[in-house]
PDB file of N, CA and C in Angstrom:
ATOM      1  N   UNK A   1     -39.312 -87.765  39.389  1.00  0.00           N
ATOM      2  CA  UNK A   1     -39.819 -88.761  38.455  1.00  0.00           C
ATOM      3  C   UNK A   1     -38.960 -90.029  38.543  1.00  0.00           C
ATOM      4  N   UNK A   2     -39.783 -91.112  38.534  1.00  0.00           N
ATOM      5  CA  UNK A   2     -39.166 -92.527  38.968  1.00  0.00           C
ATOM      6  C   UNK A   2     -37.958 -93.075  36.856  1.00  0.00           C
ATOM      7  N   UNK A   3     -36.898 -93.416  37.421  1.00  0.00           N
ATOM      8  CA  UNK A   3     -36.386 -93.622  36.141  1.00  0.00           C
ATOM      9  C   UNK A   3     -37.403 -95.159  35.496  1.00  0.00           C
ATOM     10  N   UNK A   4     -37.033 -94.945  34.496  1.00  0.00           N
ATOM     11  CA  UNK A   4     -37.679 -96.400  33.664  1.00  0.00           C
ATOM     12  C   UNK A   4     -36.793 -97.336  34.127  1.00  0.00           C
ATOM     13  N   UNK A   5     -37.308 -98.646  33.621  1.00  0.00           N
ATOM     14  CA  UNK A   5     -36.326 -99.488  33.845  1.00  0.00           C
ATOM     15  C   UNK A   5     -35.415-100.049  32.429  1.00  0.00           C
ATOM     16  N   UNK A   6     -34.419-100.587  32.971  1.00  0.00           N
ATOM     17  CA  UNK A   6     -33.017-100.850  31.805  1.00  0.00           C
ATOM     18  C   UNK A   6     -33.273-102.059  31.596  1.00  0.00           C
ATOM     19  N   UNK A   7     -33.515-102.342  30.473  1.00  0.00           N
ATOM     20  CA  UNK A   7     -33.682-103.908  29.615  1.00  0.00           C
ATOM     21  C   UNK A   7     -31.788-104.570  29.086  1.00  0.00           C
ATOM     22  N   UNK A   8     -31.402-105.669  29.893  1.00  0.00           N
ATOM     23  CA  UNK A   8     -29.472-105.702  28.777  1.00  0.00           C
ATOM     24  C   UNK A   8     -29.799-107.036  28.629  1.00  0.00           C
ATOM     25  N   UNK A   9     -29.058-107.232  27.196  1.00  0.00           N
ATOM     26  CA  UNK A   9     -29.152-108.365  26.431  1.00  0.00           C
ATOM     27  C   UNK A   9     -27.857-108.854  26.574  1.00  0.00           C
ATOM     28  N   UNK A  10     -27.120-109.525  27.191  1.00  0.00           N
ATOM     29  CA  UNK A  10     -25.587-109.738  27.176  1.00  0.00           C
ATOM     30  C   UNK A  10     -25.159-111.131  26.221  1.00  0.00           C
ATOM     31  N   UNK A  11     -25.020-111.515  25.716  1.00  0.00           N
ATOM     32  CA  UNK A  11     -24.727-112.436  24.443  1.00  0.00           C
ATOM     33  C   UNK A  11     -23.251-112.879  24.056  1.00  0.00           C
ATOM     34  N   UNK A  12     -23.108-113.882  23.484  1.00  0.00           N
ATOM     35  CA  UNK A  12     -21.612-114.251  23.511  1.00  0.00           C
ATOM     36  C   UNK A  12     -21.389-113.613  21.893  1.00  0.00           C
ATOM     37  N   UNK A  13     -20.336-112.873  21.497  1.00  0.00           N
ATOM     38  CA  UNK A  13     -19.930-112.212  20.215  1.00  0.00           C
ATOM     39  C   UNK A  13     -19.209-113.539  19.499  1.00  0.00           C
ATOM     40  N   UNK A  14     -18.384-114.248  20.374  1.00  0.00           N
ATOM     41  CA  UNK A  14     -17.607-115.586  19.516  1.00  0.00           C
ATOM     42  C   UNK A  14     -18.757-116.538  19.020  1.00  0.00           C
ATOM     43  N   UNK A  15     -20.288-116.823  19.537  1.00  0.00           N
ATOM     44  CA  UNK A  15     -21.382-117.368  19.374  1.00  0.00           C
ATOM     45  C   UNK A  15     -21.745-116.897  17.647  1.00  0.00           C
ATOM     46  N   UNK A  16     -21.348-115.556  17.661  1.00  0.00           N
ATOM     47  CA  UNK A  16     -22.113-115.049  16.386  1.00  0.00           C
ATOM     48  C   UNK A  16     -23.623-114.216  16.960  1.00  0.00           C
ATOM     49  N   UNK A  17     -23.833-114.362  18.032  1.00  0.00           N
ATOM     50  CA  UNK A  17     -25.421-114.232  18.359  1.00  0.00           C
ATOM     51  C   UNK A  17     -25.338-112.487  18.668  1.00  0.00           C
ATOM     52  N   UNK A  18     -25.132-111.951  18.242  1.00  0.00           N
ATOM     53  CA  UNK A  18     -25.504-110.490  18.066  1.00  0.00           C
ATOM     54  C   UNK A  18     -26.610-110.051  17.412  1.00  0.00           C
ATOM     55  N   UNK A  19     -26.726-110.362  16.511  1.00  0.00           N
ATOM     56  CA  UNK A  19     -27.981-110.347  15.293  1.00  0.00           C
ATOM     57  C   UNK A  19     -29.219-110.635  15.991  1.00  0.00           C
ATOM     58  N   UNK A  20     -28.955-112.013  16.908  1.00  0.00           N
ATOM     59  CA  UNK A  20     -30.258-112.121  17.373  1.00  0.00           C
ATOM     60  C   UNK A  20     -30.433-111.562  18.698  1.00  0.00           C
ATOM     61  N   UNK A  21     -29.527-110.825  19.301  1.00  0.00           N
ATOM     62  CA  UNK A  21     -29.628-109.973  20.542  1.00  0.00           C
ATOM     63  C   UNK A  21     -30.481-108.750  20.194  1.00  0.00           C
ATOM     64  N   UNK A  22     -29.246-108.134  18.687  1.00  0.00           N
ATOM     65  CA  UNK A  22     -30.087-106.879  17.930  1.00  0.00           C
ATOM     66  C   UNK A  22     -31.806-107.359  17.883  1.00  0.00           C
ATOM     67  N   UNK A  23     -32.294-107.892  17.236  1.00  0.00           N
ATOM     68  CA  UNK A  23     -33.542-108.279  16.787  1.00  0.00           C
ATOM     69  C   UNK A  23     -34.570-108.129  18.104  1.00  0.00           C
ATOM     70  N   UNK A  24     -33.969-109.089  19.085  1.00  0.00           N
ATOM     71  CA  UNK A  24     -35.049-109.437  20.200  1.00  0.00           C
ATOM     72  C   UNK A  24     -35.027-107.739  20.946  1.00  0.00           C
ATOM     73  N   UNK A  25     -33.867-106.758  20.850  1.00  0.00           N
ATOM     74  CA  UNK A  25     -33.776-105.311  20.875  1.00  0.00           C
ATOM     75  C   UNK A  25     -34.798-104.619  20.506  1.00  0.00           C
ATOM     76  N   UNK A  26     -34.916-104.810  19.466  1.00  0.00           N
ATOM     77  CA  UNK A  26     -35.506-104.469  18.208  1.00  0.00           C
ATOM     78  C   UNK A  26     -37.150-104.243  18.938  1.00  0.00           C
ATOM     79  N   UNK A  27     -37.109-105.691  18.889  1.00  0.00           N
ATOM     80  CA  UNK A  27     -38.730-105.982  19.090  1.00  0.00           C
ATOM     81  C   UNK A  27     -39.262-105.363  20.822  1.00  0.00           C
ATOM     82  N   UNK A  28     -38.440-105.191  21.969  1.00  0.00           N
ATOM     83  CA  UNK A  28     -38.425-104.940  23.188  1.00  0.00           C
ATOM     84  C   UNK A  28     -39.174-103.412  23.212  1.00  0.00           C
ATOM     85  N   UNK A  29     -37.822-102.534  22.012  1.00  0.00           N
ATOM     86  CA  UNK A  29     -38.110-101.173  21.973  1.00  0.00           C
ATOM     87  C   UNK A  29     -39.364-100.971  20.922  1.00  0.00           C
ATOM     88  N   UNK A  30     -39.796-102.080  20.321  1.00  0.00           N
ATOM     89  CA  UNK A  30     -40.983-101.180  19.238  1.00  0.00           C
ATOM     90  C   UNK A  30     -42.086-101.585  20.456  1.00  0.00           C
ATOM     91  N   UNK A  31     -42.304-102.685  21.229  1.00  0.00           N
ATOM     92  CA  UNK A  31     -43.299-102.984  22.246  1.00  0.00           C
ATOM     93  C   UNK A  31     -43.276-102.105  23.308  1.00  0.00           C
ATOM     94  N   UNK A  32     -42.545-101.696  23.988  1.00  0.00           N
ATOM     95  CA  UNK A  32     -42.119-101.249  25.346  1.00  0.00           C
ATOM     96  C   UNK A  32     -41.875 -99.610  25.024  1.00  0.00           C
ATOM     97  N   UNK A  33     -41.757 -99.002  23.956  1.00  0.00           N
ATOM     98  CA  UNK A  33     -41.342 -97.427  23.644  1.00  0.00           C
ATOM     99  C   UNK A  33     -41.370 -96.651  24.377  1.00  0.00           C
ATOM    100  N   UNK A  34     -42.733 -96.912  25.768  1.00  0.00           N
ATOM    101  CA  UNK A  34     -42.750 -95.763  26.475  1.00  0.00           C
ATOM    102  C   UNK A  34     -42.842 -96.005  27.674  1.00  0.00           C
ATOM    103  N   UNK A  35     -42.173 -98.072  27.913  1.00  0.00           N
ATOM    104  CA  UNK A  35     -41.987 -98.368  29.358  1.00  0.00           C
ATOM    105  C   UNK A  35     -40.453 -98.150  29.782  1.00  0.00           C
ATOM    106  N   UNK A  36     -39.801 -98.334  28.691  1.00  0.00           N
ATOM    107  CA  UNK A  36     -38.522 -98.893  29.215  1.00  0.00           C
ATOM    108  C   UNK A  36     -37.404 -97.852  28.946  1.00  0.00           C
ATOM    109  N   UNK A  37     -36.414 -97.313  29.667  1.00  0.00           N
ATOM    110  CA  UNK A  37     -35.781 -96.824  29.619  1.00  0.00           C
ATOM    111  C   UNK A  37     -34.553 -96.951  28.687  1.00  0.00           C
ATOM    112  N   UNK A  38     -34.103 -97.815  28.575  1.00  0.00           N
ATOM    113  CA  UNK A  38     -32.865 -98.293  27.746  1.00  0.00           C
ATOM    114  C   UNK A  38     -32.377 -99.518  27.166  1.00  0.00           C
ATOM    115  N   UNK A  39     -32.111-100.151  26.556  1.00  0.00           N
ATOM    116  CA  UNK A  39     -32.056-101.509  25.637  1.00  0.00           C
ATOM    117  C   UNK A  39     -30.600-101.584  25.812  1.00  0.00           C
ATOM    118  N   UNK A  40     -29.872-102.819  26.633  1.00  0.00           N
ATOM    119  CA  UNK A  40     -28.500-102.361  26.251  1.00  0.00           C
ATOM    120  C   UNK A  40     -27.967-103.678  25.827  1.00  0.00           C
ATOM    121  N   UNK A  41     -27.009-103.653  24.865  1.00  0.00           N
ATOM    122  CA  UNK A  41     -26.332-105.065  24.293  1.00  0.00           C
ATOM    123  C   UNK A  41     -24.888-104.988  25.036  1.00  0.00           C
ATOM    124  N   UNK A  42     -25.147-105.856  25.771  1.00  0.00           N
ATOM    125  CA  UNK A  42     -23.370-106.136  26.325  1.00  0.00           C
ATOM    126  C   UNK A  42     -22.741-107.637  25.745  1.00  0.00           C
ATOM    127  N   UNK A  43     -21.578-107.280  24.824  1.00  0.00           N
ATOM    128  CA  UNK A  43     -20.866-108.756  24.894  1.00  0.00           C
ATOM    129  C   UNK A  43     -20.385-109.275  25.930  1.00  0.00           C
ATOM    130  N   UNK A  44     -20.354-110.878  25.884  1.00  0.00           N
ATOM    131  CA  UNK A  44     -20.555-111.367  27.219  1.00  0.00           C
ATOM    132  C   UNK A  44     -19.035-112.189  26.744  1.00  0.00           C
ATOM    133  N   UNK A  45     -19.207-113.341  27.920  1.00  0.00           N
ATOM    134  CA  UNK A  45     -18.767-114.642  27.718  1.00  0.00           C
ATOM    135  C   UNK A  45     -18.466-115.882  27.178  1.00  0.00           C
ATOM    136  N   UNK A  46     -18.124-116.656  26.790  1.00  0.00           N
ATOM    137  CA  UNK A  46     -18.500-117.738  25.238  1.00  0.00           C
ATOM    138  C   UNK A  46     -19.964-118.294  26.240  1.00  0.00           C
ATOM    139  N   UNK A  47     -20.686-118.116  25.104  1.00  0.00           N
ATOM    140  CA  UNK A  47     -22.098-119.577  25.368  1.00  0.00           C
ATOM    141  C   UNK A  47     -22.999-118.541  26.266  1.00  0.00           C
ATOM    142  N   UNK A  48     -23.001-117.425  26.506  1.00  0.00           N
ATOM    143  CA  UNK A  48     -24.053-116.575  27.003  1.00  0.00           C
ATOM    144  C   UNK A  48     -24.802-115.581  26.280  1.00  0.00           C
ATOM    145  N   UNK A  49     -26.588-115.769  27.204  1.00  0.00           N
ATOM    146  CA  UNK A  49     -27.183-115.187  26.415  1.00  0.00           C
ATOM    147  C   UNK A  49     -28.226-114.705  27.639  1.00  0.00           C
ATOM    148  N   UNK A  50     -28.129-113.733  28.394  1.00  0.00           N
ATOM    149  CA  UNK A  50     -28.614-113.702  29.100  1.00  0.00           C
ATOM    150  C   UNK A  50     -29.405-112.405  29.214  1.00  0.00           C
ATOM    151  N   UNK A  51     -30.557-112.514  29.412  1.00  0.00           N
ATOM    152  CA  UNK A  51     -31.329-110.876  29.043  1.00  0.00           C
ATOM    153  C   UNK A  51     -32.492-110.994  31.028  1.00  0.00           C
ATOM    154  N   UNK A  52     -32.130-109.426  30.756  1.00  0.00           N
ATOM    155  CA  UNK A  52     -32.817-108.788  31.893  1.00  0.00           C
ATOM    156  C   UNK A  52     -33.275-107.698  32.648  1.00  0.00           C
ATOM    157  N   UNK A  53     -34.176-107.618  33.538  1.00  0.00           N
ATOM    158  CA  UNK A  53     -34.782-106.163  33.459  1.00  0.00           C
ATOM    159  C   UNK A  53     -33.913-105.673  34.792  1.00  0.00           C
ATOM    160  N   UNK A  54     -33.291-104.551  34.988  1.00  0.00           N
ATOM    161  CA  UNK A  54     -32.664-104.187  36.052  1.00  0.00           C
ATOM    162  C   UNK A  54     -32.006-105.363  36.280  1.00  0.00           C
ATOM    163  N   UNK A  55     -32.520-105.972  37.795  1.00  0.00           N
ATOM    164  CA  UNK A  55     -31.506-107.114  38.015  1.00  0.00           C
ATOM    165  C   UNK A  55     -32.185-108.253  38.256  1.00  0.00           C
ATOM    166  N   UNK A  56     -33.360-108.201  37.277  1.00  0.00           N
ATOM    167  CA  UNK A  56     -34.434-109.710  37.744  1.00  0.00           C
ATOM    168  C   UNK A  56     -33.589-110.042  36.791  1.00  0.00           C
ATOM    169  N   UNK A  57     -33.075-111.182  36.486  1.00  0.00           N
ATOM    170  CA  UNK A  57     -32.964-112.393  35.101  1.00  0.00           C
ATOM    171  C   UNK A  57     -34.230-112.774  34.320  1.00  0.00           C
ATOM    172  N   UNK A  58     -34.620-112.422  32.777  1.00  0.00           N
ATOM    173  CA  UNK A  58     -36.136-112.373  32.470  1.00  0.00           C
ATOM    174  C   UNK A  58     -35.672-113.808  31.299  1.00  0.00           C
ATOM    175  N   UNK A  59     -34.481-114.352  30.996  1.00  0.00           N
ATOM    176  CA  UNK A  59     -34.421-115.019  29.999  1.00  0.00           C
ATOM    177  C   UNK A  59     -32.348-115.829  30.594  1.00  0.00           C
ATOM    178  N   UNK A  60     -32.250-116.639  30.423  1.00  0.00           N
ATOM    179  CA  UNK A  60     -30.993-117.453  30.485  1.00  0.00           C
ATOM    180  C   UNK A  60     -31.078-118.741  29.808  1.00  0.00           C
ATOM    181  N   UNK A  61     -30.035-117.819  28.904  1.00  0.00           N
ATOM    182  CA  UNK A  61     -30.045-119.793  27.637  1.00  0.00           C
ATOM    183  C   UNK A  61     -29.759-120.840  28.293  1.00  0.00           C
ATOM    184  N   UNK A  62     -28.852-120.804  29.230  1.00  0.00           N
ATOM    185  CA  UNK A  62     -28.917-121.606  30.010  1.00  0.00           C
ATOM    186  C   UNK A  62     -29.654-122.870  30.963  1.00  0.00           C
ATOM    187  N   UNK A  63     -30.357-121.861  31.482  1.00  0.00           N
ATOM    188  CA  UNK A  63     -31.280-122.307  33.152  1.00  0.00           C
ATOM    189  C   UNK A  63     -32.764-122.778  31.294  1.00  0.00           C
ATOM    190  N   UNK A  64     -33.039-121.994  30.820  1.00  0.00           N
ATOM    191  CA  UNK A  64     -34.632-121.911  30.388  1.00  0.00           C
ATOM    192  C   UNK A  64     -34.159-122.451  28.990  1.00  0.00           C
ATOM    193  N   UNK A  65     -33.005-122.771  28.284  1.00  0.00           N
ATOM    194  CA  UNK A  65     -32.980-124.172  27.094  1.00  0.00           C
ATOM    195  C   UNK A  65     -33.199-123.573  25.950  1.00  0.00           C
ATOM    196  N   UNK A  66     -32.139-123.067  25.792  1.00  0.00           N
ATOM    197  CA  UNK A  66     -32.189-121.913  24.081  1.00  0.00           C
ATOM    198  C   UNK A  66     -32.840-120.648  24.250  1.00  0.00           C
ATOM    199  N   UNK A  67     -32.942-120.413  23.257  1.00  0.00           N
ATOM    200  CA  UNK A  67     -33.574-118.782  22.871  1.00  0.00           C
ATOM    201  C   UNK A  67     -35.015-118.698  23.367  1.00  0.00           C
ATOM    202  N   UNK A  68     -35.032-117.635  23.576  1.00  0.00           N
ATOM    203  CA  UNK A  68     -36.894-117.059  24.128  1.00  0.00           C
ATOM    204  C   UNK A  68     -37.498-116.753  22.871  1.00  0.00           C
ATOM    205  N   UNK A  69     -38.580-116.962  22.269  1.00  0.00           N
ATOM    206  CA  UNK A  69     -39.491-116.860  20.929  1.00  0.00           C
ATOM    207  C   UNK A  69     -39.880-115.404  21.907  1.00  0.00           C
ATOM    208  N   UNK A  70     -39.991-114.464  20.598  1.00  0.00           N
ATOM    209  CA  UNK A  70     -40.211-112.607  20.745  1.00  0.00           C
ATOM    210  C   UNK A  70     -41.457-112.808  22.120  1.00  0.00           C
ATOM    211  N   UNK A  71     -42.529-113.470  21.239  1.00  0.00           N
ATOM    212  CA  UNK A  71     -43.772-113.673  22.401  1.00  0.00           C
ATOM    213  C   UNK A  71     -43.482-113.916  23.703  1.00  0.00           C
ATOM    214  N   UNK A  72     -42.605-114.405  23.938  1.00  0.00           N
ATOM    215  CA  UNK A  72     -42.268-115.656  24.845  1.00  0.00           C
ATOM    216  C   UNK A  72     -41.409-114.146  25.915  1.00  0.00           C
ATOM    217  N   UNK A  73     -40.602-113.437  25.640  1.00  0.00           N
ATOM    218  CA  UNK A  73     -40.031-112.923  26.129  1.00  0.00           C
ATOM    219  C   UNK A  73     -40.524-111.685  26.415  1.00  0.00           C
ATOM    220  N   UNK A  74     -41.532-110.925  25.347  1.00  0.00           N
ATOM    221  CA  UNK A  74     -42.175-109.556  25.803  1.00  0.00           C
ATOM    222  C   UNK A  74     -43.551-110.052  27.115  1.00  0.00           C
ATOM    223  N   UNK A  75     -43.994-111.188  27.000  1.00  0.00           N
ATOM    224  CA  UNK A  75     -44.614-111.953  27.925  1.00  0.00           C
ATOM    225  C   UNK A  75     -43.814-111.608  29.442  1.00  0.00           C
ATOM    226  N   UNK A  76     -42.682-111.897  29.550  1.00  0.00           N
ATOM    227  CA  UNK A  76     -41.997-112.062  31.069  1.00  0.00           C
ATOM    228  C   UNK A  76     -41.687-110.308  30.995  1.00  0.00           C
ATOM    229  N   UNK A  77     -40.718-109.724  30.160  1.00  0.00           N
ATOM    230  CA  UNK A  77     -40.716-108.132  29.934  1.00  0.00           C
ATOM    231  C   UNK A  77     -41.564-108.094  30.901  1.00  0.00           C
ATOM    232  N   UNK A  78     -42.846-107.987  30.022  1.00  0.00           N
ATOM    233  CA  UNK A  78     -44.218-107.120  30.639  1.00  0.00           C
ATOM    234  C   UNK A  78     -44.844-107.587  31.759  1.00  0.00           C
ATOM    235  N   UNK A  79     -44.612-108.363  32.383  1.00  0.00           N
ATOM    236  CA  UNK A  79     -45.179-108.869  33.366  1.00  0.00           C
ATOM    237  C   UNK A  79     -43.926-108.516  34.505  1.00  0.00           C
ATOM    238  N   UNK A  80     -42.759-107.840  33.967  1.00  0.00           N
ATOM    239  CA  UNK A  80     -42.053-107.362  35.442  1.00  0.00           C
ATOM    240  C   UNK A  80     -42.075-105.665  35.292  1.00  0.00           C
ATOM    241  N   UNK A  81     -42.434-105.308  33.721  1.00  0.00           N
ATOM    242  CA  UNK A  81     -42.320-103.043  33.890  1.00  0.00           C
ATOM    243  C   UNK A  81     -44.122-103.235  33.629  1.00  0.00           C
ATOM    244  N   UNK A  82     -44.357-104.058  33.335  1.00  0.00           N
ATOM    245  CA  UNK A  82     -45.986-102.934  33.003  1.00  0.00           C
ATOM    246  C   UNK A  82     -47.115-104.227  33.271  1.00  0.00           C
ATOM    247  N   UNK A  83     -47.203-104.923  34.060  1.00  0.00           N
ATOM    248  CA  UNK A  83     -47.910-105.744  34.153  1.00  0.00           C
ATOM    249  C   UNK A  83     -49.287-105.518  33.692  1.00  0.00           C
ATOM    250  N   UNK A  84     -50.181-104.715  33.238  1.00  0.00           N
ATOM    251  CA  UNK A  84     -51.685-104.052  33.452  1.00  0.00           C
ATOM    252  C   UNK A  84     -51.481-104.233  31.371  1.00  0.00           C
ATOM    253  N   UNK A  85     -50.288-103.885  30.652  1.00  0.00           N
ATOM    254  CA  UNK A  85     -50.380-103.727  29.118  1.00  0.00           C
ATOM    255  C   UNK A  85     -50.550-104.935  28.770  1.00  0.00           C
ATOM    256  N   UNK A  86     -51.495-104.676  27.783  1.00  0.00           N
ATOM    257  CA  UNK A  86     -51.933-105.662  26.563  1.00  0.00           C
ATOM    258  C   UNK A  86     -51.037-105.791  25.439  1.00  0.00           C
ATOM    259  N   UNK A  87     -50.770-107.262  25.353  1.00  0.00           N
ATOM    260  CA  UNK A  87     -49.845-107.186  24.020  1.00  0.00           C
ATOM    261  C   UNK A  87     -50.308-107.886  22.536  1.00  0.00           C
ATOM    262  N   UNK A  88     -51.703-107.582  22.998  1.00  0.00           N
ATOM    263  CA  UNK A  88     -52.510-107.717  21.436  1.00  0.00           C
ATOM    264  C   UNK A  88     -52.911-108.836  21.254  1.00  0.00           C
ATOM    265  N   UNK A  89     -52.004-109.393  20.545  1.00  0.00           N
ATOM    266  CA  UNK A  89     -52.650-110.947  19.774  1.00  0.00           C
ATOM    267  C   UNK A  89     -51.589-111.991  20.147  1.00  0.00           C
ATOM    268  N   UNK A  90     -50.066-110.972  20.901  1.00  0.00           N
ATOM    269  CA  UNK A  90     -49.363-111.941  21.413  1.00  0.00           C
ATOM    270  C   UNK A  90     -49.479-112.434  23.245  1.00  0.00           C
ATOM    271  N   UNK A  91     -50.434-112.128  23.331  1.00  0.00           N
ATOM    272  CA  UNK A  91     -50.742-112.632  24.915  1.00  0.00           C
ATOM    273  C   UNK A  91     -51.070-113.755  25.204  1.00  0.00           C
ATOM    274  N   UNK A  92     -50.960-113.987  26.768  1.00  0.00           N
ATOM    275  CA  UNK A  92     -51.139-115.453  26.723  1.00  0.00           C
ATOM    276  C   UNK A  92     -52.874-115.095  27.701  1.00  0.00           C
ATOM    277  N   UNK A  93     -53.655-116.496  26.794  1.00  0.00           N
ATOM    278  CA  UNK A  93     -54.858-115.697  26.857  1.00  0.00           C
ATOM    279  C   UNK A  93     -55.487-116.999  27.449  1.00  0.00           C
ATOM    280  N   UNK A  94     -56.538-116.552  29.053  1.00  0.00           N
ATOM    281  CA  UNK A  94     -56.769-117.738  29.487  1.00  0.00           C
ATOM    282  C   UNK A  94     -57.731-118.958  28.665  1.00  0.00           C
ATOM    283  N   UNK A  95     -57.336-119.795  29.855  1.00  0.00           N
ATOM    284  CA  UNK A  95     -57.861-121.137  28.564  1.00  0.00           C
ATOM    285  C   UNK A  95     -59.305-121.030  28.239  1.00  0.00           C
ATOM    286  N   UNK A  96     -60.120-120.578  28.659  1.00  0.00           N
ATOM    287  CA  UNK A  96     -61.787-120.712  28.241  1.00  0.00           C
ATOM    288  C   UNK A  96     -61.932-119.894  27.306  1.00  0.00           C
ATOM    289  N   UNK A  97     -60.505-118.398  26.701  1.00  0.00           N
ATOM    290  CA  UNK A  97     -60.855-117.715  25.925  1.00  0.00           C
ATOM    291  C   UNK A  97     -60.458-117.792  24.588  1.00  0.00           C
ATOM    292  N   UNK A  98     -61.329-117.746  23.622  1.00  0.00           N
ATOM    293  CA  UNK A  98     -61.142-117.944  21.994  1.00  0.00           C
ATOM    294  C   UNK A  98     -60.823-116.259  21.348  1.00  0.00           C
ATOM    295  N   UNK A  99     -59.703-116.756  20.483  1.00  0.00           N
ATOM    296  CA  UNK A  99     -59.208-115.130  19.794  1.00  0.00           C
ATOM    297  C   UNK A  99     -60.621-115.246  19.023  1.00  0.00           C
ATOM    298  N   UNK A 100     -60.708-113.944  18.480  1.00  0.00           N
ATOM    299  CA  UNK A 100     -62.029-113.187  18.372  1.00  0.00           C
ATOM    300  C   UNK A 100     -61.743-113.043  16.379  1.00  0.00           C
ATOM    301  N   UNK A 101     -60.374-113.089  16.314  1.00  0.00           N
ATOM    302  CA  UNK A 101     -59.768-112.503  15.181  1.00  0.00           C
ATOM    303  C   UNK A 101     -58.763-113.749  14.096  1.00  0.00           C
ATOM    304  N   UNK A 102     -58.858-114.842  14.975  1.00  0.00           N
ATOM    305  CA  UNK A 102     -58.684-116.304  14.373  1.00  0.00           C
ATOM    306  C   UNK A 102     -59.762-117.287  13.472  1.00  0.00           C
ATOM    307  N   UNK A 103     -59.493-117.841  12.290  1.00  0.00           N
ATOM    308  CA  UNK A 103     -60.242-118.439  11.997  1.00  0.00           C
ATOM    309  C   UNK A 103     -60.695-119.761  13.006  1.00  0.00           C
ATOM    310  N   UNK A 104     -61.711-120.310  12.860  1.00  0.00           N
ATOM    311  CA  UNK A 104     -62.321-121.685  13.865  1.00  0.00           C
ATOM    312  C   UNK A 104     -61.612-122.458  14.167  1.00  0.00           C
ATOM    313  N   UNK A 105     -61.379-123.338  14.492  1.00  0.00           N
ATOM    314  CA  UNK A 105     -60.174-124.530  14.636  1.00  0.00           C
ATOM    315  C   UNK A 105     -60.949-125.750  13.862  1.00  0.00           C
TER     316      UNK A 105
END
């Protein structure tokens, strides 16, 4: 059996940004429960925030300009362990298509 893959959130602890490492954790493992193998928080470096699947880079505060919004990041997630899953109402949905479950504009 093929292992899952390892999701690590590495974050700077002198930043304070743990909380929001925990959280975006949080949200990885309630989406992903039965893609992903492991969620791991590593303290990092001052000013890092760098999250990723195995050894793709899926998020760098750096290179991509602050924090990833939850959507924003189970978006790239899923498009490198489970490309084929639906993520509901947070997908990015092509342009000719209207949510079904939104009021009109």
């Amino acid at each position: 059996m093929a292992s899952k893959p390892r999701v690590s959130i590495e974050y700077c602890p002198r930043c304070r940004w743990m909380l929001r490492a925990a959280w975006l954790a949080q949200e990885l493992l309630t989406t992903f429960e039965n893609d992903v193998g492991e969620v791991a928080l590593i303290p990092g470096d001052t000013g890092v925030f760098l999250i990723k699947v195995d050894d793709a880079t899926v998020w760098d505060r750096k290179v991509d300009g602050g924090f990833p919004e939850a959507k924003v990041l189970k978006q790239r997630v899923r498009d490198i362990i489970a490309p084929a899953k639906s993520l509901g109402h947070s997908d990015v949905k092509p342009q000719d298509e209207t949510c079904k479950t939104c009021p009109p504009s």
